[in-house]
PDB file of N, CA and C in Angstrom:
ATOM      1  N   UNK A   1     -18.104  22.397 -28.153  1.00  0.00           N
ATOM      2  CA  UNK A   1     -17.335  21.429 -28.905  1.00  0.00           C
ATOM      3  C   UNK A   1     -17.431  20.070 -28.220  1.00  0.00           C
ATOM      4  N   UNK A   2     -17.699  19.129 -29.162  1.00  0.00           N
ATOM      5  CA  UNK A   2     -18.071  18.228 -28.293  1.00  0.00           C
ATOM      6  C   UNK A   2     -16.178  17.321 -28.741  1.00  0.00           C
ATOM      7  N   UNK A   3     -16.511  16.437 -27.117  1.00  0.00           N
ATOM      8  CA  UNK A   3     -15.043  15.811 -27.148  1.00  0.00           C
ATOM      9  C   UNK A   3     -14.529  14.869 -28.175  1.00  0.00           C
ATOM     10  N   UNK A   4     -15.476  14.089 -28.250  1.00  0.00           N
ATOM     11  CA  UNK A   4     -15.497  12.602 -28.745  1.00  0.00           C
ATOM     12  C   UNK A   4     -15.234  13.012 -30.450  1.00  0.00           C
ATOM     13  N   UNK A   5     -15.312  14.130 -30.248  1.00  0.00           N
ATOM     14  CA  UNK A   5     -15.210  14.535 -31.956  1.00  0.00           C
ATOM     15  C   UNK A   5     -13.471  15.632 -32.490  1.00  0.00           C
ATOM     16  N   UNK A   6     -13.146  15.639 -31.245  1.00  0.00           N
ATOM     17  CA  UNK A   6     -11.513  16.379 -31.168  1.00  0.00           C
ATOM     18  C   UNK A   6     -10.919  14.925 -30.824  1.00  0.00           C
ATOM     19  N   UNK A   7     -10.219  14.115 -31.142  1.00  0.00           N
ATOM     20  CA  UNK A   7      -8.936  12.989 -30.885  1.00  0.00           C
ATOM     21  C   UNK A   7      -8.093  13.754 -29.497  1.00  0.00           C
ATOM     22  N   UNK A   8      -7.923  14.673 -29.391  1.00  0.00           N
ATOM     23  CA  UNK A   8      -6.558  15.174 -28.222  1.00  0.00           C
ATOM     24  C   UNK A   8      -7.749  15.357 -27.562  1.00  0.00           C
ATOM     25  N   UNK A   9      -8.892  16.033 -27.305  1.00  0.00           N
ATOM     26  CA  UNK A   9      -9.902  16.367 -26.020  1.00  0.00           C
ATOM     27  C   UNK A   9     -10.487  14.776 -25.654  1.00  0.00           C
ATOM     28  N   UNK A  10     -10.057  14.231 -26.015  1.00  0.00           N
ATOM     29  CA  UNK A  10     -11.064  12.583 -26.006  1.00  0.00           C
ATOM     30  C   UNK A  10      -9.553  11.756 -25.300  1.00  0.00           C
ATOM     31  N   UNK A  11      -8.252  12.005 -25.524  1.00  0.00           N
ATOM     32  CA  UNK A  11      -7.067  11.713 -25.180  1.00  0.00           C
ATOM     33  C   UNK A  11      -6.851  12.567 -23.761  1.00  0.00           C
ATOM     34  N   UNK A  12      -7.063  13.479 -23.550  1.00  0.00           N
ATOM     35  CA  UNK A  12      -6.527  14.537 -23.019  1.00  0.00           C
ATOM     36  C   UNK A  12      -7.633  14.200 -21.278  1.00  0.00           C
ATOM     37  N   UNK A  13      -8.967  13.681 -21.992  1.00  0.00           N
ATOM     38  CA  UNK A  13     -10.093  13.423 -21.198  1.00  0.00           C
ATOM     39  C   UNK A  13      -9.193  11.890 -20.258  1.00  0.00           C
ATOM     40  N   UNK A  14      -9.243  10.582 -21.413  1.00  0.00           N
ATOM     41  CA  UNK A  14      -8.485   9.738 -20.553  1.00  0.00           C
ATOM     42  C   UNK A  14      -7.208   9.628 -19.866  1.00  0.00           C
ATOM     43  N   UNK A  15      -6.500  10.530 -19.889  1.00  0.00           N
ATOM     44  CA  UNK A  15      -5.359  10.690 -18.634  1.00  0.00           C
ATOM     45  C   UNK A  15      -6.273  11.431 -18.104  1.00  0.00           C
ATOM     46  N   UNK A  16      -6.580  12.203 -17.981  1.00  0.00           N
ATOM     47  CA  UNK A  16      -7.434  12.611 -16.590  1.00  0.00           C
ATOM     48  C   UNK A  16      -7.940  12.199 -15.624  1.00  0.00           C
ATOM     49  N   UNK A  17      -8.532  11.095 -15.968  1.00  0.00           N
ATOM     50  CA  UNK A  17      -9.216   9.951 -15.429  1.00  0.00           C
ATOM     51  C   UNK A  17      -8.236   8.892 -14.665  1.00  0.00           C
ATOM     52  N   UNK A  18      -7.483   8.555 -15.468  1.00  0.00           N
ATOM     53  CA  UNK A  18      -6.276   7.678 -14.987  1.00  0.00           C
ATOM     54  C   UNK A  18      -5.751   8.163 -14.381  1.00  0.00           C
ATOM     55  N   UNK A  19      -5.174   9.133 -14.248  1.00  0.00           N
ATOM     56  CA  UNK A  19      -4.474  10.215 -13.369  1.00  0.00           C
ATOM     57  C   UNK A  19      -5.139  10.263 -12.149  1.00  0.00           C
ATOM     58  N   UNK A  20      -6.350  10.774 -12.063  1.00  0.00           N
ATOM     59  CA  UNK A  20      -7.438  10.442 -10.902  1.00  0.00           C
ATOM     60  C   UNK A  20      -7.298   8.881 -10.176  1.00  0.00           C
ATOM     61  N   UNK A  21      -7.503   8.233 -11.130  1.00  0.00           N
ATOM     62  CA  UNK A  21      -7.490   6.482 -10.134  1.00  0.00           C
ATOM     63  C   UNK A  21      -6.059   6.420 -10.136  1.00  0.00           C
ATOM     64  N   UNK A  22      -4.909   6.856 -10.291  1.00  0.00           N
ATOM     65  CA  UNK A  22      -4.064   6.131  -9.789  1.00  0.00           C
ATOM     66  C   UNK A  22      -3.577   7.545  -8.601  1.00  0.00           C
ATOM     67  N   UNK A  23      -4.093   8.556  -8.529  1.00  0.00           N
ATOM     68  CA  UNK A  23      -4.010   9.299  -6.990  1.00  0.00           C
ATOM     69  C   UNK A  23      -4.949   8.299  -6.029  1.00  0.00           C
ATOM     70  N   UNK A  24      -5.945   7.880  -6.187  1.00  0.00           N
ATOM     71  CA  UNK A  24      -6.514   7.008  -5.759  1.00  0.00           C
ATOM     72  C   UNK A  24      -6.419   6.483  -4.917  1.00  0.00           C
ATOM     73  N   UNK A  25      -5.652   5.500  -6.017  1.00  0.00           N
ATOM     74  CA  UNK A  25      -5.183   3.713  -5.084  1.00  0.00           C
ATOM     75  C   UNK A  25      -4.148   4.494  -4.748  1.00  0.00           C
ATOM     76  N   UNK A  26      -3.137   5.469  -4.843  1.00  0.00           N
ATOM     77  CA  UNK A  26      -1.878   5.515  -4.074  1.00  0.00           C
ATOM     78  C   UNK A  26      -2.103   6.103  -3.003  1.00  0.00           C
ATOM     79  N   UNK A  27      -3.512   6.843  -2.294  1.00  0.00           N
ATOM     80  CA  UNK A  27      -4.050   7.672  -1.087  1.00  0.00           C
ATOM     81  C   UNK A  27      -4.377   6.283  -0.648  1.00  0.00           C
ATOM     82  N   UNK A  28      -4.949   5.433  -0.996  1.00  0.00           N
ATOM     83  CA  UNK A  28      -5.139   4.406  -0.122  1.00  0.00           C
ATOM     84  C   UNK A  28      -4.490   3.691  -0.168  1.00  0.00           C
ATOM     85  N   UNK A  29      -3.565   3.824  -0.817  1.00  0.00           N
ATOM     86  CA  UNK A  29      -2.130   2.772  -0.082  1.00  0.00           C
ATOM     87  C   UNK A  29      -1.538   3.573   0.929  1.00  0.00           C
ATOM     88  N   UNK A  30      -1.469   4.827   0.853  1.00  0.00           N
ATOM     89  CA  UNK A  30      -0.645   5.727   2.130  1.00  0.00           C
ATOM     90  C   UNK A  30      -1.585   5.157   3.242  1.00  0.00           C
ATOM     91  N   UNK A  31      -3.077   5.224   3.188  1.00  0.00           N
ATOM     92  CA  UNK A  31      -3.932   5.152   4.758  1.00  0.00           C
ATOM     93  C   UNK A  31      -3.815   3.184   4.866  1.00  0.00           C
ATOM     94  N   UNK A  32      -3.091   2.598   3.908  1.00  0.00           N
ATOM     95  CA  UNK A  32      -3.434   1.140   4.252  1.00  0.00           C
ATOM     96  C   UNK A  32      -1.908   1.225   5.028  1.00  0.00           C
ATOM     97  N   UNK A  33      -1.030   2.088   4.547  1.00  0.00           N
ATOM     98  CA  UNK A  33       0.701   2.008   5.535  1.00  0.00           C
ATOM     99  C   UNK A  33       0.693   2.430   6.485  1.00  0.00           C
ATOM    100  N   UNK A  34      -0.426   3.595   6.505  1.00  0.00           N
ATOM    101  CA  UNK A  34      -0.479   4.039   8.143  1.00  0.00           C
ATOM    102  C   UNK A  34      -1.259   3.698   9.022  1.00  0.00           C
ATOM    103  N   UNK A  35      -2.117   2.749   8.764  1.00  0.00           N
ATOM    104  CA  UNK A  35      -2.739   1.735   9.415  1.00  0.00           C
ATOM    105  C   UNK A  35      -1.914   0.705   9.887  1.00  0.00           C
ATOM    106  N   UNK A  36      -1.511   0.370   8.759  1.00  0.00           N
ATOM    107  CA  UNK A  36       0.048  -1.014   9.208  1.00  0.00           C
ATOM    108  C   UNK A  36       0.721  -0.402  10.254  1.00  0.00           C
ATOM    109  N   UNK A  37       1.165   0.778  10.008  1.00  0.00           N
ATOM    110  CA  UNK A  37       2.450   1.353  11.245  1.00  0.00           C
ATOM    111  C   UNK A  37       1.902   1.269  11.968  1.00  0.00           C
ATOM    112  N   UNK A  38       0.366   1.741  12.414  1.00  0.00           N
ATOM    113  CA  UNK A  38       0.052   1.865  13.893  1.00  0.00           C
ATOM    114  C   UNK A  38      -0.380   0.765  14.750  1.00  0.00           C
ATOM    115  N   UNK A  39      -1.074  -0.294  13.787  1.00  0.00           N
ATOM    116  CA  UNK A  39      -1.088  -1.995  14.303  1.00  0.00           C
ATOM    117  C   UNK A  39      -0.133  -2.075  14.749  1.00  0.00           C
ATOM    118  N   UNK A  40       0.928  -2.550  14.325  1.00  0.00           N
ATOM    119  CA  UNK A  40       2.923  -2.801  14.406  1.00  0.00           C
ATOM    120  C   UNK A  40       2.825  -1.966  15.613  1.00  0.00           C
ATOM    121  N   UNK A  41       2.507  -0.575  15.808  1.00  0.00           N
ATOM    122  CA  UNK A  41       3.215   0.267  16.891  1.00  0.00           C
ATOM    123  C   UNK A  41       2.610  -0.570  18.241  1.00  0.00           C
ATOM    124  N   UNK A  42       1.293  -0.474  17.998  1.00  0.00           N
ATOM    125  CA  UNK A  42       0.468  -1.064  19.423  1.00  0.00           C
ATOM    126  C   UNK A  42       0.428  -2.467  19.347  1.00  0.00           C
ATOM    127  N   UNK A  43       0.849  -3.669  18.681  1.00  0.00           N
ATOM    128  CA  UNK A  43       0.637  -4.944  19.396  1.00  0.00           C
ATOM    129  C   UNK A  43       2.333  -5.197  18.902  1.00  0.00           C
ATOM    130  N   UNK A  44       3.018  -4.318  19.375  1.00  0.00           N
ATOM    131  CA  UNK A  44       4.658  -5.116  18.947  1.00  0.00           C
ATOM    132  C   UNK A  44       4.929  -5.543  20.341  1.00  0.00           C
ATOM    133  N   UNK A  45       4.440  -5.103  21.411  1.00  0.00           N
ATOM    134  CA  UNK A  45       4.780  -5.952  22.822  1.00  0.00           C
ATOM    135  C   UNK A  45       4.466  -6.869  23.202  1.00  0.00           C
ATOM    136  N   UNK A  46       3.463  -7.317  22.695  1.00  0.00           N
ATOM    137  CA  UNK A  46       2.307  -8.644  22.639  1.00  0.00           C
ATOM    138  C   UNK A  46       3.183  -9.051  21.351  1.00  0.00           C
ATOM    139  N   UNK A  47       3.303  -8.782  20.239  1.00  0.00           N
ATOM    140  CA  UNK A  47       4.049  -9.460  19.180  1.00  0.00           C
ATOM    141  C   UNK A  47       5.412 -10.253  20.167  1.00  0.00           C
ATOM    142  N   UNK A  48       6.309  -9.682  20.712  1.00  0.00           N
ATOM    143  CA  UNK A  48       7.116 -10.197  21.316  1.00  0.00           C
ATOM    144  C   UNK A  48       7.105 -11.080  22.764  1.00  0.00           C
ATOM    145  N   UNK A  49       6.415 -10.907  23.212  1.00  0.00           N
ATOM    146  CA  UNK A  49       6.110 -11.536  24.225  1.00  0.00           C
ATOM    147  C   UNK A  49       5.680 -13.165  23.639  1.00  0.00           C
ATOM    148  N   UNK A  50       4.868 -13.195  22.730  1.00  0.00           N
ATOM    149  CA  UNK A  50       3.927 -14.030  22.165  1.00  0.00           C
ATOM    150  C   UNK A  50       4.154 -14.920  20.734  1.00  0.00           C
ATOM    151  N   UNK A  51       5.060 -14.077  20.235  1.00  0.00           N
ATOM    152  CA  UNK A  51       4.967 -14.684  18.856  1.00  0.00           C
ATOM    153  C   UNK A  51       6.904 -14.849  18.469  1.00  0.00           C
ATOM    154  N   UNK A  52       7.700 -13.820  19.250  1.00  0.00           N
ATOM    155  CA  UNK A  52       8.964 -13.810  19.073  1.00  0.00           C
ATOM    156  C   UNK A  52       9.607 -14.765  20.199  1.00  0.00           C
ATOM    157  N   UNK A  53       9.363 -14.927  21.160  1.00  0.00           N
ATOM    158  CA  UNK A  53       9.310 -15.769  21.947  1.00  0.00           C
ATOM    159  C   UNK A  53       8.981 -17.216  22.440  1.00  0.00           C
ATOM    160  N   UNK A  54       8.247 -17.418  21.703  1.00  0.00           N
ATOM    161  CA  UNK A  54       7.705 -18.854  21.490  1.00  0.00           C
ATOM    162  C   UNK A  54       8.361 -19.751  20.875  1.00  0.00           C
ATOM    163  N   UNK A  55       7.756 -21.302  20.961  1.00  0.00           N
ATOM    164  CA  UNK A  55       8.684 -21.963  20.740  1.00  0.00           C
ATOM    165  C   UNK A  55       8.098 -22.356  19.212  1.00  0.00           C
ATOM    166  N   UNK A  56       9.110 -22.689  18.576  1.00  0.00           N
ATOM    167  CA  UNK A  56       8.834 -22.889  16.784  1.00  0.00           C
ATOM    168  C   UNK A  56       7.973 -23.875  16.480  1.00  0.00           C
ATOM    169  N   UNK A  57       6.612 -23.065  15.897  1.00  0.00           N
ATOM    170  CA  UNK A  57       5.509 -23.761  15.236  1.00  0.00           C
ATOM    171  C   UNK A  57       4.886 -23.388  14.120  1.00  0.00           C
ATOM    172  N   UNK A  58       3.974 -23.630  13.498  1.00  0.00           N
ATOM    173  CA  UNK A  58       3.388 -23.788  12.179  1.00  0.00           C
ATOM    174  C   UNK A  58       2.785 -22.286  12.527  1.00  0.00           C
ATOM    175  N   UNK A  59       2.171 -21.957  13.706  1.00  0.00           N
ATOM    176  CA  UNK A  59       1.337 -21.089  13.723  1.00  0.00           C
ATOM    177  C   UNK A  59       1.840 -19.788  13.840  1.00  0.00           C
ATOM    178  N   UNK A  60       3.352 -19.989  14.381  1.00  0.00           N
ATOM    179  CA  UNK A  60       4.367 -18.691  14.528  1.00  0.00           C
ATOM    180  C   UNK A  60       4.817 -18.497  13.457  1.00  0.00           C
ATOM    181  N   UNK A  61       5.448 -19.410  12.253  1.00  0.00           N
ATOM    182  CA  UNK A  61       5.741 -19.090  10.980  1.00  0.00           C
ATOM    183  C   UNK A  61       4.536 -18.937   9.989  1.00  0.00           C
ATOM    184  N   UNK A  62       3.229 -19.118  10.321  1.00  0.00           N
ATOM    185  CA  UNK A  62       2.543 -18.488   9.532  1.00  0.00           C
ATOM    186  C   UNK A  62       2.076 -17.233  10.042  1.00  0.00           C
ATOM    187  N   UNK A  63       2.019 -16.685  11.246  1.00  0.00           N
ATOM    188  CA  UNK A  63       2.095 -14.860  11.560  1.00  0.00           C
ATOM    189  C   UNK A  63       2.867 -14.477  11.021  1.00  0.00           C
ATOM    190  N   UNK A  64       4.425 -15.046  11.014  1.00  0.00           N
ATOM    191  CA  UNK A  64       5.333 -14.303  10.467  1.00  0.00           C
ATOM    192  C   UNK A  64       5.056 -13.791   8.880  1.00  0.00           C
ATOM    193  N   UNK A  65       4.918 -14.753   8.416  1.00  0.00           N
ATOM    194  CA  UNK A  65       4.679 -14.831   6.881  1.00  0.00           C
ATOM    195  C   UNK A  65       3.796 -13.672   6.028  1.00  0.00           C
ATOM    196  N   UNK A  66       2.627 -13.875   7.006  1.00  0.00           N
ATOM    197  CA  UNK A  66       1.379 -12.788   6.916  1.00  0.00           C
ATOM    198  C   UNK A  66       1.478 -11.477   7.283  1.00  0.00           C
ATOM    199  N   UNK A  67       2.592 -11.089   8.191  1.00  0.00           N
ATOM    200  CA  UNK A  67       2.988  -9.926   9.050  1.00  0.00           C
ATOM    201  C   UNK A  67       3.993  -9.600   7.377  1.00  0.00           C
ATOM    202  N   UNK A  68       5.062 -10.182   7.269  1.00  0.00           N
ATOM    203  CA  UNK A  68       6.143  -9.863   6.355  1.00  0.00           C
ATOM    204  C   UNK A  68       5.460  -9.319   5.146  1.00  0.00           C
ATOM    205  N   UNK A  69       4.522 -10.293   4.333  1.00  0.00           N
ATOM    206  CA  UNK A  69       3.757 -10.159   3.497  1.00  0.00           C
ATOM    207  C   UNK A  69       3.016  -8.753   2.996  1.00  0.00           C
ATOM    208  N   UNK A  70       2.293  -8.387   4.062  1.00  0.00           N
ATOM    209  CA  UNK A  70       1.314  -7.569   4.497  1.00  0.00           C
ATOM    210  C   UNK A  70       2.085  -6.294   4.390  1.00  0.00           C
ATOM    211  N   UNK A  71       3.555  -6.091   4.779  1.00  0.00           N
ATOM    212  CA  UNK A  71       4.395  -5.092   4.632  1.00  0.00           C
ATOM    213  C   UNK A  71       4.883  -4.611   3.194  1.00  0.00           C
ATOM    214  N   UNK A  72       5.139  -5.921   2.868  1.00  0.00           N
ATOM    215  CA  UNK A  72       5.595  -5.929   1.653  1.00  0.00           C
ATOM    216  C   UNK A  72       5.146  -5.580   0.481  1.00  0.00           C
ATOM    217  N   UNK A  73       3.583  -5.948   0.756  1.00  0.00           N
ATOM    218  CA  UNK A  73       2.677  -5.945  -0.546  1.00  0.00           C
ATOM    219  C   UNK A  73       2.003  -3.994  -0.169  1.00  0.00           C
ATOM    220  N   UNK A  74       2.120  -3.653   0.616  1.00  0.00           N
ATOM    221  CA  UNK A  74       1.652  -2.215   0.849  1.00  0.00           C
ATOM    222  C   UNK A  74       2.923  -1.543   0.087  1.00  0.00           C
ATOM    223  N   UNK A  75       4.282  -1.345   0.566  1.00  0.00           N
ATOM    224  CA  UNK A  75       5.375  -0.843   0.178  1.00  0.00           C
ATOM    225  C   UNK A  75       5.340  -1.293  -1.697  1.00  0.00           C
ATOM    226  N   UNK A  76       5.133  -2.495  -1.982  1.00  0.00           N
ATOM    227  CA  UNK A  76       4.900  -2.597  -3.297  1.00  0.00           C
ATOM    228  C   UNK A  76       3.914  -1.787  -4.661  1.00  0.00           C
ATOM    229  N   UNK A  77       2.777  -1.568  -3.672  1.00  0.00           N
ATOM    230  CA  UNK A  77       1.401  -0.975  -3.473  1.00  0.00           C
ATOM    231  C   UNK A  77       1.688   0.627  -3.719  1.00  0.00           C
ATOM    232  N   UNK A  78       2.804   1.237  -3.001  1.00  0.00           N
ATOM    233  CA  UNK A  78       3.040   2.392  -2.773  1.00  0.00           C
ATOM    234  C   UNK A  78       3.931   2.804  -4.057  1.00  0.00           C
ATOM    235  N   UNK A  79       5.149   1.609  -4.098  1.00  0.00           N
ATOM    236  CA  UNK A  79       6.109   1.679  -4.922  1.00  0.00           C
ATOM    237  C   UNK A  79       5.129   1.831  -6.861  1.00  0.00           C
ATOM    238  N   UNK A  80       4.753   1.043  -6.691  1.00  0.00           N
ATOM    239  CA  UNK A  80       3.466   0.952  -7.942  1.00  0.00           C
ATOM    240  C   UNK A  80       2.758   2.259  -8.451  1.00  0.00           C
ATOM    241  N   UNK A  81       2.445   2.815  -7.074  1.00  0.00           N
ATOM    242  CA  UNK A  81       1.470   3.913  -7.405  1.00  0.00           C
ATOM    243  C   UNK A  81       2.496   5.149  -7.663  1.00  0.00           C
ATOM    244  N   UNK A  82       3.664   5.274  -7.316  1.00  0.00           N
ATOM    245  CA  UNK A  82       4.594   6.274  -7.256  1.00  0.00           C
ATOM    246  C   UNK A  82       4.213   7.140  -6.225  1.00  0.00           C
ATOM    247  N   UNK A  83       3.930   6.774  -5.179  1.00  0.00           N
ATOM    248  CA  UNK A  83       3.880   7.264  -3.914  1.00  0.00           C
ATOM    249  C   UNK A  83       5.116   7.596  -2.890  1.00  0.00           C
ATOM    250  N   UNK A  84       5.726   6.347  -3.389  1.00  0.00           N
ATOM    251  CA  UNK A  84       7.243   6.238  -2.364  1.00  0.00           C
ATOM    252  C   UNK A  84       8.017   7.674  -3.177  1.00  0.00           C
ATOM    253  N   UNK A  85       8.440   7.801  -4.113  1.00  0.00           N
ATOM    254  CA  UNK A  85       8.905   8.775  -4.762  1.00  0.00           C
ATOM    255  C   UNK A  85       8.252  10.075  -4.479  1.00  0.00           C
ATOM    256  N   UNK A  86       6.950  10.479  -4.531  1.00  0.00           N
ATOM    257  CA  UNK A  86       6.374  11.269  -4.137  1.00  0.00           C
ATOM    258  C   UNK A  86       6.493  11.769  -2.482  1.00  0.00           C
ATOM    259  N   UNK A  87       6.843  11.035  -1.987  1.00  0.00           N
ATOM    260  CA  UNK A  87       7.078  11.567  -0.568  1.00  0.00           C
ATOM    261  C   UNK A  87       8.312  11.327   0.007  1.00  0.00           C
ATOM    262  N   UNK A  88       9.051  11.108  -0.800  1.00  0.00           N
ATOM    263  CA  UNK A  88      10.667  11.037  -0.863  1.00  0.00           C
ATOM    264  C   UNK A  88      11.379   9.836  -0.263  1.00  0.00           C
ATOM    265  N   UNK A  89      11.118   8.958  -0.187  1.00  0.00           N
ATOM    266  CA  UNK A  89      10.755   7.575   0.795  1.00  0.00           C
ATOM    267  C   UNK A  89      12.126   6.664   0.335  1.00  0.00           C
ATOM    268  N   UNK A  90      11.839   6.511  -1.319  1.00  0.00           N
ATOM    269  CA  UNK A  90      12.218   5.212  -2.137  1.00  0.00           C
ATOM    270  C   UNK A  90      12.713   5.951  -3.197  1.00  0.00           C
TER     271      UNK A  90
END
């Protein structure tokens, strides 16, 4: 039986697919958060020493910005894909 000629096997075909890309992007939003955590884990002493510590400049509020950002848009990323829900998070 061919698909393209059943309406529900031709329907049934595109969630499948979609279903597939959005496990996807939400597996690689989990390995882009656990990448983030482990950056964050290993330069947060150097983060503080260096960037929390310093005296107020253009170049410290734009780490910040990019650091905040970078969090934000993954957790968004996650939230999107229904990932956070999926692992009981959010």
């Amino acid at each position: 039986m061919d698909p393209s000629a059943n309406p529900i096997a031709q329907e049934l075909a595109e969630l499948a697919a979609a279903l597939s890309s959005a496990n996807i992007n939400g597996l690689s939003a989990i390995g882009a958060a656990t990448f983030l955590t482990y950056d964050s884990l290993l330069c947060f002493p150097l983060e503080v020493e260096y960037i929390w510590l310093a005296k107020h400049s253009l170049i410290k509020y734009l780490y910040l910005v990019t650091r905040i950002y970078g969090v934000a848009h993954v957790m968004y990323v996650l939230n999107l894909s229904g990932m956070l829900f999926f692992l009981n998070i959010g």
